[in-house]
PDB file of N, CA and C in Angstrom:
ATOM      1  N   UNK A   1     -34.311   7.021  -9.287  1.00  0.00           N
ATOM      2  CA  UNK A   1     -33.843   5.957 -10.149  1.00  0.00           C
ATOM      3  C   UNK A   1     -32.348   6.093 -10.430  1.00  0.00           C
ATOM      4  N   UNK A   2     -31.618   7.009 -10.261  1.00  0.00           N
ATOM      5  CA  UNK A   2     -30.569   8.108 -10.844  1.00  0.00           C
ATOM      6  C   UNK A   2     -29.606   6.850  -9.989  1.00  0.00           C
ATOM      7  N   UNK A   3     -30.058   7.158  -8.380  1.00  0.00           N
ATOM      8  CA  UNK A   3     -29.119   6.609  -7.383  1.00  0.00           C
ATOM      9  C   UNK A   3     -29.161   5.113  -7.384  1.00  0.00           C
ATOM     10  N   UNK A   4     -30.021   4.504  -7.863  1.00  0.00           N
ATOM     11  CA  UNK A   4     -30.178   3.157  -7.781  1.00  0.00           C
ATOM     12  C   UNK A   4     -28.839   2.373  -8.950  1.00  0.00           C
ATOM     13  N   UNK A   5     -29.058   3.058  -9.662  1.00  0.00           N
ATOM     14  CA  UNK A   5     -28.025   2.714 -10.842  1.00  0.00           C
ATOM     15  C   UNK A   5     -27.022   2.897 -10.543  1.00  0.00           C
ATOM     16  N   UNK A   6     -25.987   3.979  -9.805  1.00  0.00           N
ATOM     17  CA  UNK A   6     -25.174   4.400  -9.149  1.00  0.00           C
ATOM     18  C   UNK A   6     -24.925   3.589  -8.606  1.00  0.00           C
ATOM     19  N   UNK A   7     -25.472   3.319  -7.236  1.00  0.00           N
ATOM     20  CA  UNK A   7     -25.125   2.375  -6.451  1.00  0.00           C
ATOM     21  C   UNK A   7     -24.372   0.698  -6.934  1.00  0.00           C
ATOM     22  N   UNK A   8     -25.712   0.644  -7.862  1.00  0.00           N
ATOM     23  CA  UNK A   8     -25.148  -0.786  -8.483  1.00  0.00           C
ATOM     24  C   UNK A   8     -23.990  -0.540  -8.985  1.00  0.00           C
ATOM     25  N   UNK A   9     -23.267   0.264  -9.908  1.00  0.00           N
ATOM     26  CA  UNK A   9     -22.013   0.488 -10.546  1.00  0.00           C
ATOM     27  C   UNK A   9     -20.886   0.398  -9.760  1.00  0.00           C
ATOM     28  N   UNK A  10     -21.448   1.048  -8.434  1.00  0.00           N
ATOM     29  CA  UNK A  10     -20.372   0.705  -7.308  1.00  0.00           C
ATOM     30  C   UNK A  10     -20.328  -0.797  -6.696  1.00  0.00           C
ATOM     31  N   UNK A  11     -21.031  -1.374  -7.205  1.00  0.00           N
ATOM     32  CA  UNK A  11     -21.388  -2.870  -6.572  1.00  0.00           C
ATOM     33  C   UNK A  11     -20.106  -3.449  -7.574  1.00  0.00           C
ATOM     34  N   UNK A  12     -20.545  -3.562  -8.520  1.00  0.00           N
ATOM     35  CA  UNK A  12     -20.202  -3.961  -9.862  1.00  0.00           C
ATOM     36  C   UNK A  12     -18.272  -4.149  -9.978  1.00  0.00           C
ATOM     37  N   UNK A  13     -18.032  -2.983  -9.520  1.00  0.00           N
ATOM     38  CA  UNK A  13     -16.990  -2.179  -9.803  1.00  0.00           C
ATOM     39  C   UNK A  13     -15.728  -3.000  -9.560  1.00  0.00           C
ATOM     40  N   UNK A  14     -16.121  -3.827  -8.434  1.00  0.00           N
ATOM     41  CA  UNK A  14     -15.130  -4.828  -7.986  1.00  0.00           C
ATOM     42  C   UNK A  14     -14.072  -4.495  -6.695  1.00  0.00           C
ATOM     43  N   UNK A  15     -13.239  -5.196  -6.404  1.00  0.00           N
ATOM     44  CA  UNK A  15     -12.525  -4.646  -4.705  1.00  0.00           C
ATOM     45  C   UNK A  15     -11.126  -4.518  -5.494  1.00  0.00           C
ATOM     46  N   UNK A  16     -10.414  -3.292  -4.801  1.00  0.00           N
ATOM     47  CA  UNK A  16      -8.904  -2.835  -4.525  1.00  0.00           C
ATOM     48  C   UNK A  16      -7.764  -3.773  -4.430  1.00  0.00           C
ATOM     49  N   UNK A  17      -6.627  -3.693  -4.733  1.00  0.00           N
ATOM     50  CA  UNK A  17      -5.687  -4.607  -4.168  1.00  0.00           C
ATOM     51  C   UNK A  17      -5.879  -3.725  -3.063  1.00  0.00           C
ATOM     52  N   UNK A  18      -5.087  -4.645  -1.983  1.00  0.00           N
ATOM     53  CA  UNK A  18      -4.755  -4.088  -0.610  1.00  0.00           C
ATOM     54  C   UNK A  18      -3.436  -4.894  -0.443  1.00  0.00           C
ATOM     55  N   UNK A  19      -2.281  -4.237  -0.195  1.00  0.00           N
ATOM     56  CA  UNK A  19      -1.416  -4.781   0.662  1.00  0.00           C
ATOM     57  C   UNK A  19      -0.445  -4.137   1.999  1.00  0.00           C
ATOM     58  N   UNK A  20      -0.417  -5.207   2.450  1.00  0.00           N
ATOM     59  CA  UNK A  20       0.538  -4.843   3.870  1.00  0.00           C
ATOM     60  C   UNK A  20       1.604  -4.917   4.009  1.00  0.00           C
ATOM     61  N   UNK A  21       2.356  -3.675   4.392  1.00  0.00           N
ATOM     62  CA  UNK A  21       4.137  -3.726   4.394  1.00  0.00           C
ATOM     63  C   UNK A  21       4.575  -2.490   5.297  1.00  0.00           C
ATOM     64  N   UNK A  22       5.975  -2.305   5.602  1.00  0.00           N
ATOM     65  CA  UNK A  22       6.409  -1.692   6.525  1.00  0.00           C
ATOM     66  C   UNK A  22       7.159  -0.018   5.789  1.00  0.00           C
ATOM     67  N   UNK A  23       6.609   1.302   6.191  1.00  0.00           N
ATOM     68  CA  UNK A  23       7.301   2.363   5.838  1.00  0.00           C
ATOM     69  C   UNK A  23       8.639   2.311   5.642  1.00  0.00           C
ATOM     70  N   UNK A  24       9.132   2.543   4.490  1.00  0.00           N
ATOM     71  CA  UNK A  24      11.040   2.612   4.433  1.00  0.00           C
ATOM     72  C   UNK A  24      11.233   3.669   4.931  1.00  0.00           C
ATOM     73  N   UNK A  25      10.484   4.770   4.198  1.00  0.00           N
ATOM     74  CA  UNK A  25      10.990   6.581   3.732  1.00  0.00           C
ATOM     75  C   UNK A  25       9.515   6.874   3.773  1.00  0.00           C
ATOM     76  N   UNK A  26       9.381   8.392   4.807  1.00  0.00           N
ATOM     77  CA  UNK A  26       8.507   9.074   4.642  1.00  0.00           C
ATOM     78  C   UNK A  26       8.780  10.329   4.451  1.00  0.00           C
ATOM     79  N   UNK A  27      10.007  10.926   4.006  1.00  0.00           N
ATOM     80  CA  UNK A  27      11.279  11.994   3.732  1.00  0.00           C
ATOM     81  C   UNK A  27      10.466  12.717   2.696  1.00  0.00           C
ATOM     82  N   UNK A  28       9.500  12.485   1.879  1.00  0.00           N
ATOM     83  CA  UNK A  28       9.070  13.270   0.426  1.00  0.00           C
ATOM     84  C   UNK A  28       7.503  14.087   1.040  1.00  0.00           C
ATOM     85  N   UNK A  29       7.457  14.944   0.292  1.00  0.00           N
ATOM     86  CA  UNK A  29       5.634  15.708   1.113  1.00  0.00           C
ATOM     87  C   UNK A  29       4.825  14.589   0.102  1.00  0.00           C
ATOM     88  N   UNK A  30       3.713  14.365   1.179  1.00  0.00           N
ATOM     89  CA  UNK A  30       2.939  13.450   1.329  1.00  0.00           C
ATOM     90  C   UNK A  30       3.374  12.005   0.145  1.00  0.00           C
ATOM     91  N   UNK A  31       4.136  11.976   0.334  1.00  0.00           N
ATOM     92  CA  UNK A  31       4.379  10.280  -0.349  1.00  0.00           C
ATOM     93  C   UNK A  31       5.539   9.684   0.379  1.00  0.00           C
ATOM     94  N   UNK A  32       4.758   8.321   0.831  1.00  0.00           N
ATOM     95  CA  UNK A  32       5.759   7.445   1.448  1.00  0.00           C
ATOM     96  C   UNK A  32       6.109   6.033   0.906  1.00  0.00           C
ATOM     97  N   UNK A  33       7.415   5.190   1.075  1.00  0.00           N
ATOM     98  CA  UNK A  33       7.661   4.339   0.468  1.00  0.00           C
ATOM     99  C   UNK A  33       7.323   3.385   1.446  1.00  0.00           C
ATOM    100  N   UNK A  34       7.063   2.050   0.807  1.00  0.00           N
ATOM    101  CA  UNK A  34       6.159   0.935   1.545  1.00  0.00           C
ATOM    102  C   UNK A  34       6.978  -0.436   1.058  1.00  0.00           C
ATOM    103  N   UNK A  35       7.793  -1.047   1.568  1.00  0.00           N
ATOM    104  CA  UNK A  35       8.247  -2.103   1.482  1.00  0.00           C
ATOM    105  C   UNK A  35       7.001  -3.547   1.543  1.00  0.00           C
ATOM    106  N   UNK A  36       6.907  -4.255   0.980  1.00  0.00           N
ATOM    107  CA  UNK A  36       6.361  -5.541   1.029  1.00  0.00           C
ATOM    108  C   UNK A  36       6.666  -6.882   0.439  1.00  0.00           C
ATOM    109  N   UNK A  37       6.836  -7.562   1.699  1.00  0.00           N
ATOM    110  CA  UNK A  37       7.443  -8.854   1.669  1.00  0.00           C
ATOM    111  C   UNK A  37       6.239  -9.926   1.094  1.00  0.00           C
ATOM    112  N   UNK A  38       7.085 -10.550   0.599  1.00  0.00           N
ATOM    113  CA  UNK A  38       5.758 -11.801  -0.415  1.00  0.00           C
ATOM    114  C   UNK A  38       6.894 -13.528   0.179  1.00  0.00           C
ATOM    115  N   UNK A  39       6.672 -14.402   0.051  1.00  0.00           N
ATOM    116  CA  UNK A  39       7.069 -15.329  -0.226  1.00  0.00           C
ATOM    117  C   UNK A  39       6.865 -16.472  -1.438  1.00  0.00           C
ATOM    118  N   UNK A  40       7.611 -16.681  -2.019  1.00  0.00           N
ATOM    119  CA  UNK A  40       7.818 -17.393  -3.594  1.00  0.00           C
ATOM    120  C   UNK A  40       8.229 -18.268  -3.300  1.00  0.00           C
ATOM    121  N   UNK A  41       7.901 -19.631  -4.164  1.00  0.00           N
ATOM    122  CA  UNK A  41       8.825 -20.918  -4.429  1.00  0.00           C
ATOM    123  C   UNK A  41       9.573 -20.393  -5.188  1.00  0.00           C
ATOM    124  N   UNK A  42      10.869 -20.613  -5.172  1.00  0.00           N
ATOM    125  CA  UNK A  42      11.949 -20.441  -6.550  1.00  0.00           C
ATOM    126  C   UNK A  42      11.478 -21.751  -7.365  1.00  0.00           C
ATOM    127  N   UNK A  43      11.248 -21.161  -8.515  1.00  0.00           N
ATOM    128  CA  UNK A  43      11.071 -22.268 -10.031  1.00  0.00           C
ATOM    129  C   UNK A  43      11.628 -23.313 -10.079  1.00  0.00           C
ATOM    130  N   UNK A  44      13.375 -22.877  -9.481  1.00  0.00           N
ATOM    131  CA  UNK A  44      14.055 -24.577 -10.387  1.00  0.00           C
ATOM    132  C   UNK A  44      14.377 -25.298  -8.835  1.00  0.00           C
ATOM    133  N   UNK A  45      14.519 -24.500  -7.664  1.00  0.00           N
ATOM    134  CA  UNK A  45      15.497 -24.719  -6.536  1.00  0.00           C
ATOM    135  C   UNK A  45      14.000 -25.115  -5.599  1.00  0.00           C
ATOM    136  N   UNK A  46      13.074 -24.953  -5.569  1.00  0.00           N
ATOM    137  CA  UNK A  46      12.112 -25.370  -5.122  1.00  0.00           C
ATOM    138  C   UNK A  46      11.741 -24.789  -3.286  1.00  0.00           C
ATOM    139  N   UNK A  47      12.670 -23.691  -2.924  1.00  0.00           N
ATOM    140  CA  UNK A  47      13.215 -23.333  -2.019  1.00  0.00           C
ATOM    141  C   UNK A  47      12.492 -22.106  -2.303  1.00  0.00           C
ATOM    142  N   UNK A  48      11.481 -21.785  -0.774  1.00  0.00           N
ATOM    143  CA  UNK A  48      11.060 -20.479  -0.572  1.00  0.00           C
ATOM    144  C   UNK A  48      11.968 -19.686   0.091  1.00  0.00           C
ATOM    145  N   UNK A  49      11.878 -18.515  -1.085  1.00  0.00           N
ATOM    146  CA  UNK A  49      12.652 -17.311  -1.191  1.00  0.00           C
ATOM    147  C   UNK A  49      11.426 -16.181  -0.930  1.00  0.00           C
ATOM    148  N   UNK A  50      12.566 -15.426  -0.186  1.00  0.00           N
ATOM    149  CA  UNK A  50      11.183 -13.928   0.415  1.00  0.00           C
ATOM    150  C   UNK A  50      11.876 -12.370  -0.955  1.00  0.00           C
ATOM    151  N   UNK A  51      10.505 -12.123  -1.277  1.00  0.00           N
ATOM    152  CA  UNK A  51      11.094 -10.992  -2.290  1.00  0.00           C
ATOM    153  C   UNK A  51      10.412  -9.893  -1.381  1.00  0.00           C
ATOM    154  N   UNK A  52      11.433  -8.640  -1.630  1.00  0.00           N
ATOM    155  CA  UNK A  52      10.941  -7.426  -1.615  1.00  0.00           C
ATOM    156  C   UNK A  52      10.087  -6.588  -2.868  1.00  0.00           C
ATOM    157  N   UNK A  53       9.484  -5.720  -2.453  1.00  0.00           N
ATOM    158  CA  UNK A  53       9.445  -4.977  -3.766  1.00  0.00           C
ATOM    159  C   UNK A  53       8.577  -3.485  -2.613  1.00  0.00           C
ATOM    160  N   UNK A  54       9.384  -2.599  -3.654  1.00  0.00           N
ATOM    161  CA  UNK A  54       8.924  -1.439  -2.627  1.00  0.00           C
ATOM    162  C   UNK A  54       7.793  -0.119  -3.605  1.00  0.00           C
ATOM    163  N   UNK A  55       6.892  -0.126  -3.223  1.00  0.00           N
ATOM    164  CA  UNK A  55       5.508   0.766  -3.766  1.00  0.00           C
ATOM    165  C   UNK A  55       5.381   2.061  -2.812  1.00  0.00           C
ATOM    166  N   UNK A  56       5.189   3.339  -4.129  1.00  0.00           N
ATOM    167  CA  UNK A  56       5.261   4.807  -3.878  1.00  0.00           C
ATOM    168  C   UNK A  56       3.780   4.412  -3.504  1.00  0.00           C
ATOM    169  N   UNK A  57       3.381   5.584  -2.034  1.00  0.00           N
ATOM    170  CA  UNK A  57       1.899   5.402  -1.649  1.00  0.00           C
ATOM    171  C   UNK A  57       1.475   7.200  -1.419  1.00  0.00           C
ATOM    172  N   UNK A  58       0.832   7.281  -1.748  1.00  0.00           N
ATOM    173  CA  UNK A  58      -0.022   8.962  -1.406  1.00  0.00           C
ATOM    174  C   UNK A  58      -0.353   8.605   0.326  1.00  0.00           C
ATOM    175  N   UNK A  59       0.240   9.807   1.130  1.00  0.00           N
ATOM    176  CA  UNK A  59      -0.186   9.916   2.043  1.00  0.00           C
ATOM    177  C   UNK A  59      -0.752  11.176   3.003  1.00  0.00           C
ATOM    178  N   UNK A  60      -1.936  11.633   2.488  1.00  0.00           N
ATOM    179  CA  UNK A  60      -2.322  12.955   2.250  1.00  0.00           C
ATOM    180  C   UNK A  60      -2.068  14.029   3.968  1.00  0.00           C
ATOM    181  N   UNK A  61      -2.458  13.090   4.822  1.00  0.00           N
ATOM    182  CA  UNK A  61      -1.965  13.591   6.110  1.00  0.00           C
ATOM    183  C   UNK A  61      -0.602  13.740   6.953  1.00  0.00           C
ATOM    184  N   UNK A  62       0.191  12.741   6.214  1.00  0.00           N
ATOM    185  CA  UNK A  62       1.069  12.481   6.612  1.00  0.00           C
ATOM    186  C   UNK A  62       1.394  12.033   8.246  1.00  0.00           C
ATOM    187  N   UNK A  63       0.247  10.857   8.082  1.00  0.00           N
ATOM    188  CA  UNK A  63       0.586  10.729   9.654  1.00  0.00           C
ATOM    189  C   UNK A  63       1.395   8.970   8.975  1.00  0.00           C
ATOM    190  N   UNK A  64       2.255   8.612   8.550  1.00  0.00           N
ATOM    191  CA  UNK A  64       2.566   7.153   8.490  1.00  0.00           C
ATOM    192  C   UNK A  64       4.754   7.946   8.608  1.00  0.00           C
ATOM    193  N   UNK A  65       4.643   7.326   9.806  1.00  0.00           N
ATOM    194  CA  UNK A  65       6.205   7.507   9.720  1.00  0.00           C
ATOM    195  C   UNK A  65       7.308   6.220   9.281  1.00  0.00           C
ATOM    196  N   UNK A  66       8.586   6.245   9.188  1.00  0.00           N
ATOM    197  CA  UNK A  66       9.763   5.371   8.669  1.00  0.00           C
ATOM    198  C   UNK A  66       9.720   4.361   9.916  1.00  0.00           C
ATOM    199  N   UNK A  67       9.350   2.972   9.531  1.00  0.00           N
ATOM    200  CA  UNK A  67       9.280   2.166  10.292  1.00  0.00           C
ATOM    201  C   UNK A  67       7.703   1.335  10.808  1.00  0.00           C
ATOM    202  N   UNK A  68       6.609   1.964  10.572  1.00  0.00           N
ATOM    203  CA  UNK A  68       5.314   1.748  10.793  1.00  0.00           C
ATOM    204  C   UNK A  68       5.091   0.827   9.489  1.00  0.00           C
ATOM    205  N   UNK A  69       4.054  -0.286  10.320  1.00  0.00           N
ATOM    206  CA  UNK A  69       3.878  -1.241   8.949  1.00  0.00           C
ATOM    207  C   UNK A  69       2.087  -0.373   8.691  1.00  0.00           C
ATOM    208  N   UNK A  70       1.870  -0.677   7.290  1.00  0.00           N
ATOM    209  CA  UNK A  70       0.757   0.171   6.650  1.00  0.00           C
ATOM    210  C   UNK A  70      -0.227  -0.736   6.198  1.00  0.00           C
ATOM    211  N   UNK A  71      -0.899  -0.248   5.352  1.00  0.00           N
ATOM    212  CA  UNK A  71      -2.040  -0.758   4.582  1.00  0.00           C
ATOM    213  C   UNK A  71      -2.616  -0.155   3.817  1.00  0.00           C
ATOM    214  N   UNK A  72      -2.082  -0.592   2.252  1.00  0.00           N
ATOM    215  CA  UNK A  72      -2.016  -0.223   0.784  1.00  0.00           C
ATOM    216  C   UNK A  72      -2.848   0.020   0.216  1.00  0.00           C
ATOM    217  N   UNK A  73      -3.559   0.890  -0.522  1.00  0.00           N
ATOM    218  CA  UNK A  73      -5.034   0.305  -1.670  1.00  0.00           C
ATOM    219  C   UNK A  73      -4.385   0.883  -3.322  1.00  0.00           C
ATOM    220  N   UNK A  74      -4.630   0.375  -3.683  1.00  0.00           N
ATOM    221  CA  UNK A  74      -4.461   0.365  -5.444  1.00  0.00           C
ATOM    222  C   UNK A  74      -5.143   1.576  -5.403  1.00  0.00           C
ATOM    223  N   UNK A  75      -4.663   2.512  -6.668  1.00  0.00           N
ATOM    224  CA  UNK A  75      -5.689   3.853  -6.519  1.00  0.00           C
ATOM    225  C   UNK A  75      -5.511   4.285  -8.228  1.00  0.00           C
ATOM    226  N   UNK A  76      -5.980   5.137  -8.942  1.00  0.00           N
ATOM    227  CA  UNK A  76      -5.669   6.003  -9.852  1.00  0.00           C
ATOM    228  C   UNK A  76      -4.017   6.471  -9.868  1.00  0.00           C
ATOM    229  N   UNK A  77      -3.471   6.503 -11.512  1.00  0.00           N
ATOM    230  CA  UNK A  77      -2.222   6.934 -11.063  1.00  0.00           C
ATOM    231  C   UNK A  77      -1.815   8.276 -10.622  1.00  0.00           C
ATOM    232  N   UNK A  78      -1.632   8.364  -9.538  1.00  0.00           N
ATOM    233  CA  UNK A  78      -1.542   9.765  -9.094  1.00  0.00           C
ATOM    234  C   UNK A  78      -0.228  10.914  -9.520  1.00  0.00           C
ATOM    235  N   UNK A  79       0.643  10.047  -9.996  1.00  0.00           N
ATOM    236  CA  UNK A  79       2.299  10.391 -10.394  1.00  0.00           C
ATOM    237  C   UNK A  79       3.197   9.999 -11.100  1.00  0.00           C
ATOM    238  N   UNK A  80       4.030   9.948 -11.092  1.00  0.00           N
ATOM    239  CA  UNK A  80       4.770   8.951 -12.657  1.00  0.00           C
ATOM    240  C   UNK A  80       4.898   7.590 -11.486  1.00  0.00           C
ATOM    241  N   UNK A  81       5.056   7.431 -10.658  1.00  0.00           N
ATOM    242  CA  UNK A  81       5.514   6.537 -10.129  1.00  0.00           C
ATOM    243  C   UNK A  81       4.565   5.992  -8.653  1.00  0.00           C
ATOM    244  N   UNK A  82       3.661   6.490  -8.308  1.00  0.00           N
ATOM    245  CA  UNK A  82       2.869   6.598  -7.016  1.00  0.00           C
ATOM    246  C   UNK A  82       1.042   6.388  -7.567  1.00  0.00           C
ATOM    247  N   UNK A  83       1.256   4.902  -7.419  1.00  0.00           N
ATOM    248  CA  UNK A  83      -0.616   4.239  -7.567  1.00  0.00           C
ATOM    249  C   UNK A  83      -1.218   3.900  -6.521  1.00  0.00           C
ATOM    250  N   UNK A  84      -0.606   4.059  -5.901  1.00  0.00           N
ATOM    251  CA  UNK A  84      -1.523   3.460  -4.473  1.00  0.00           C
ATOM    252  C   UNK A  84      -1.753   4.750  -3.760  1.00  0.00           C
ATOM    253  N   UNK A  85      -2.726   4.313  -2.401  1.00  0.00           N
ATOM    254  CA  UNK A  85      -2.780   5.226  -1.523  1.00  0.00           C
ATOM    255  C   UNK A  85      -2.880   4.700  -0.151  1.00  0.00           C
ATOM    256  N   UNK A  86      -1.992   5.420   1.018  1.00  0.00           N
ATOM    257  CA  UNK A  86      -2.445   5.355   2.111  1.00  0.00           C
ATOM    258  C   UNK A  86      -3.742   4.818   2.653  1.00  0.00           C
ATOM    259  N   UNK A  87      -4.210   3.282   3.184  1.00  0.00           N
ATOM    260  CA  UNK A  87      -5.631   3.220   3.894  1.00  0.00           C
ATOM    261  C   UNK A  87      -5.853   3.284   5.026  1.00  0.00           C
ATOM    262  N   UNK A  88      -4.255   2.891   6.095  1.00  0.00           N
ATOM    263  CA  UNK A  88      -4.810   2.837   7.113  1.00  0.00           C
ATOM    264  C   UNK A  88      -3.148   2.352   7.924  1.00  0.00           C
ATOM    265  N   UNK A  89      -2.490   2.833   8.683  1.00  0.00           N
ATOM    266  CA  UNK A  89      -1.406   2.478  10.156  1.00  0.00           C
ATOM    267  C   UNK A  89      -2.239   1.860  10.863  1.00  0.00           C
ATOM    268  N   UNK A  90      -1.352   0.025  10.989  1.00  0.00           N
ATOM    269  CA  UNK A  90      -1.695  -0.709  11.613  1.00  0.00           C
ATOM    270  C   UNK A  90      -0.828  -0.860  13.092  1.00  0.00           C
ATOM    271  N   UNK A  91       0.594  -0.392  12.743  1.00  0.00           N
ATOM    272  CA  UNK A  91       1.325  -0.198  13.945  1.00  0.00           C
ATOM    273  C   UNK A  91       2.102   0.820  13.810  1.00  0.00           C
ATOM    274  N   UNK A  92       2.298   1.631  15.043  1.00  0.00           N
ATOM    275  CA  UNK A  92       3.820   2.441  14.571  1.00  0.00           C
ATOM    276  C   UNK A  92       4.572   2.178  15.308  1.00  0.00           C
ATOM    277  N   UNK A  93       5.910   2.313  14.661  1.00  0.00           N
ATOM    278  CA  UNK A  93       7.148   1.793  15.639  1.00  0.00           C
ATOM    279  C   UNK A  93       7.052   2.774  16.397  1.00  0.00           C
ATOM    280  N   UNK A  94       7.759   1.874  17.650  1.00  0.00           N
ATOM    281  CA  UNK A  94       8.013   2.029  18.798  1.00  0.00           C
ATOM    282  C   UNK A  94       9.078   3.561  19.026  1.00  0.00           C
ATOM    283  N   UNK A  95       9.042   4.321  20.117  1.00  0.00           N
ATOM    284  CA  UNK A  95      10.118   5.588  19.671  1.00  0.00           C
ATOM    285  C   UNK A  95      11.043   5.152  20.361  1.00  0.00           C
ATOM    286  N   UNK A  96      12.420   5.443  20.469  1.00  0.00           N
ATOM    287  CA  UNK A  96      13.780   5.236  21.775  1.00  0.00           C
ATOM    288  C   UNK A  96      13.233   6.385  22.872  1.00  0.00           C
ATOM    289  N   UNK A  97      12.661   7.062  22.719  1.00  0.00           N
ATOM    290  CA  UNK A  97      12.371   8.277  23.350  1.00  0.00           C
ATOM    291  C   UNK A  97      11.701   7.873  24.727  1.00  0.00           C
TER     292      UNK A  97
END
């Protein structure tokens, strides 16, 4: 009965943000910075404008290098500044090599 209840709580619980954006900096042990682009109407000018905004991500393996676009999940705050976590490298850049 224990697990049945469980389970449901996890039902319940609701889904993650997730977002997608490109590695800036992977320079820090296991935390990398994640750029993500949004597009906005500006309020008065009525003119879509692209915002940045850049999110600290836990990346426990450290396999996401500077330049690879990612995939975000909302998490517990792990740091003064780092809520998200690493879910998943969708591409990695290309090397000159």
């Amino acid at each position: 009965m224990a697990t049945e209840t469980q389970s449901a709580a996890v039902d319940t619980r609701g889904d993650r943000t997730v977002l997608t954006g490109k590695v800036t900096s992977a320079k820090m042990e296991k935390t990398i910075v994640v750029e993500v682009l949004r597009l906005v109407q500006h309020p008065k000018y009525r003119r879509v404008v692209r915002i940045a905004k850049k999110f600290y991500a836990h990346d426990e393996k450290r396999q996401a290098k500077a330049g690879d676009t990612v995939r975000i999940v909302a998490s517990r705050p792990l740091s003064k500044l780092k809520r998200w976590r690493l879910k998943e490298v969708l591409t990695h850049k290309a090397s000159a090599e």
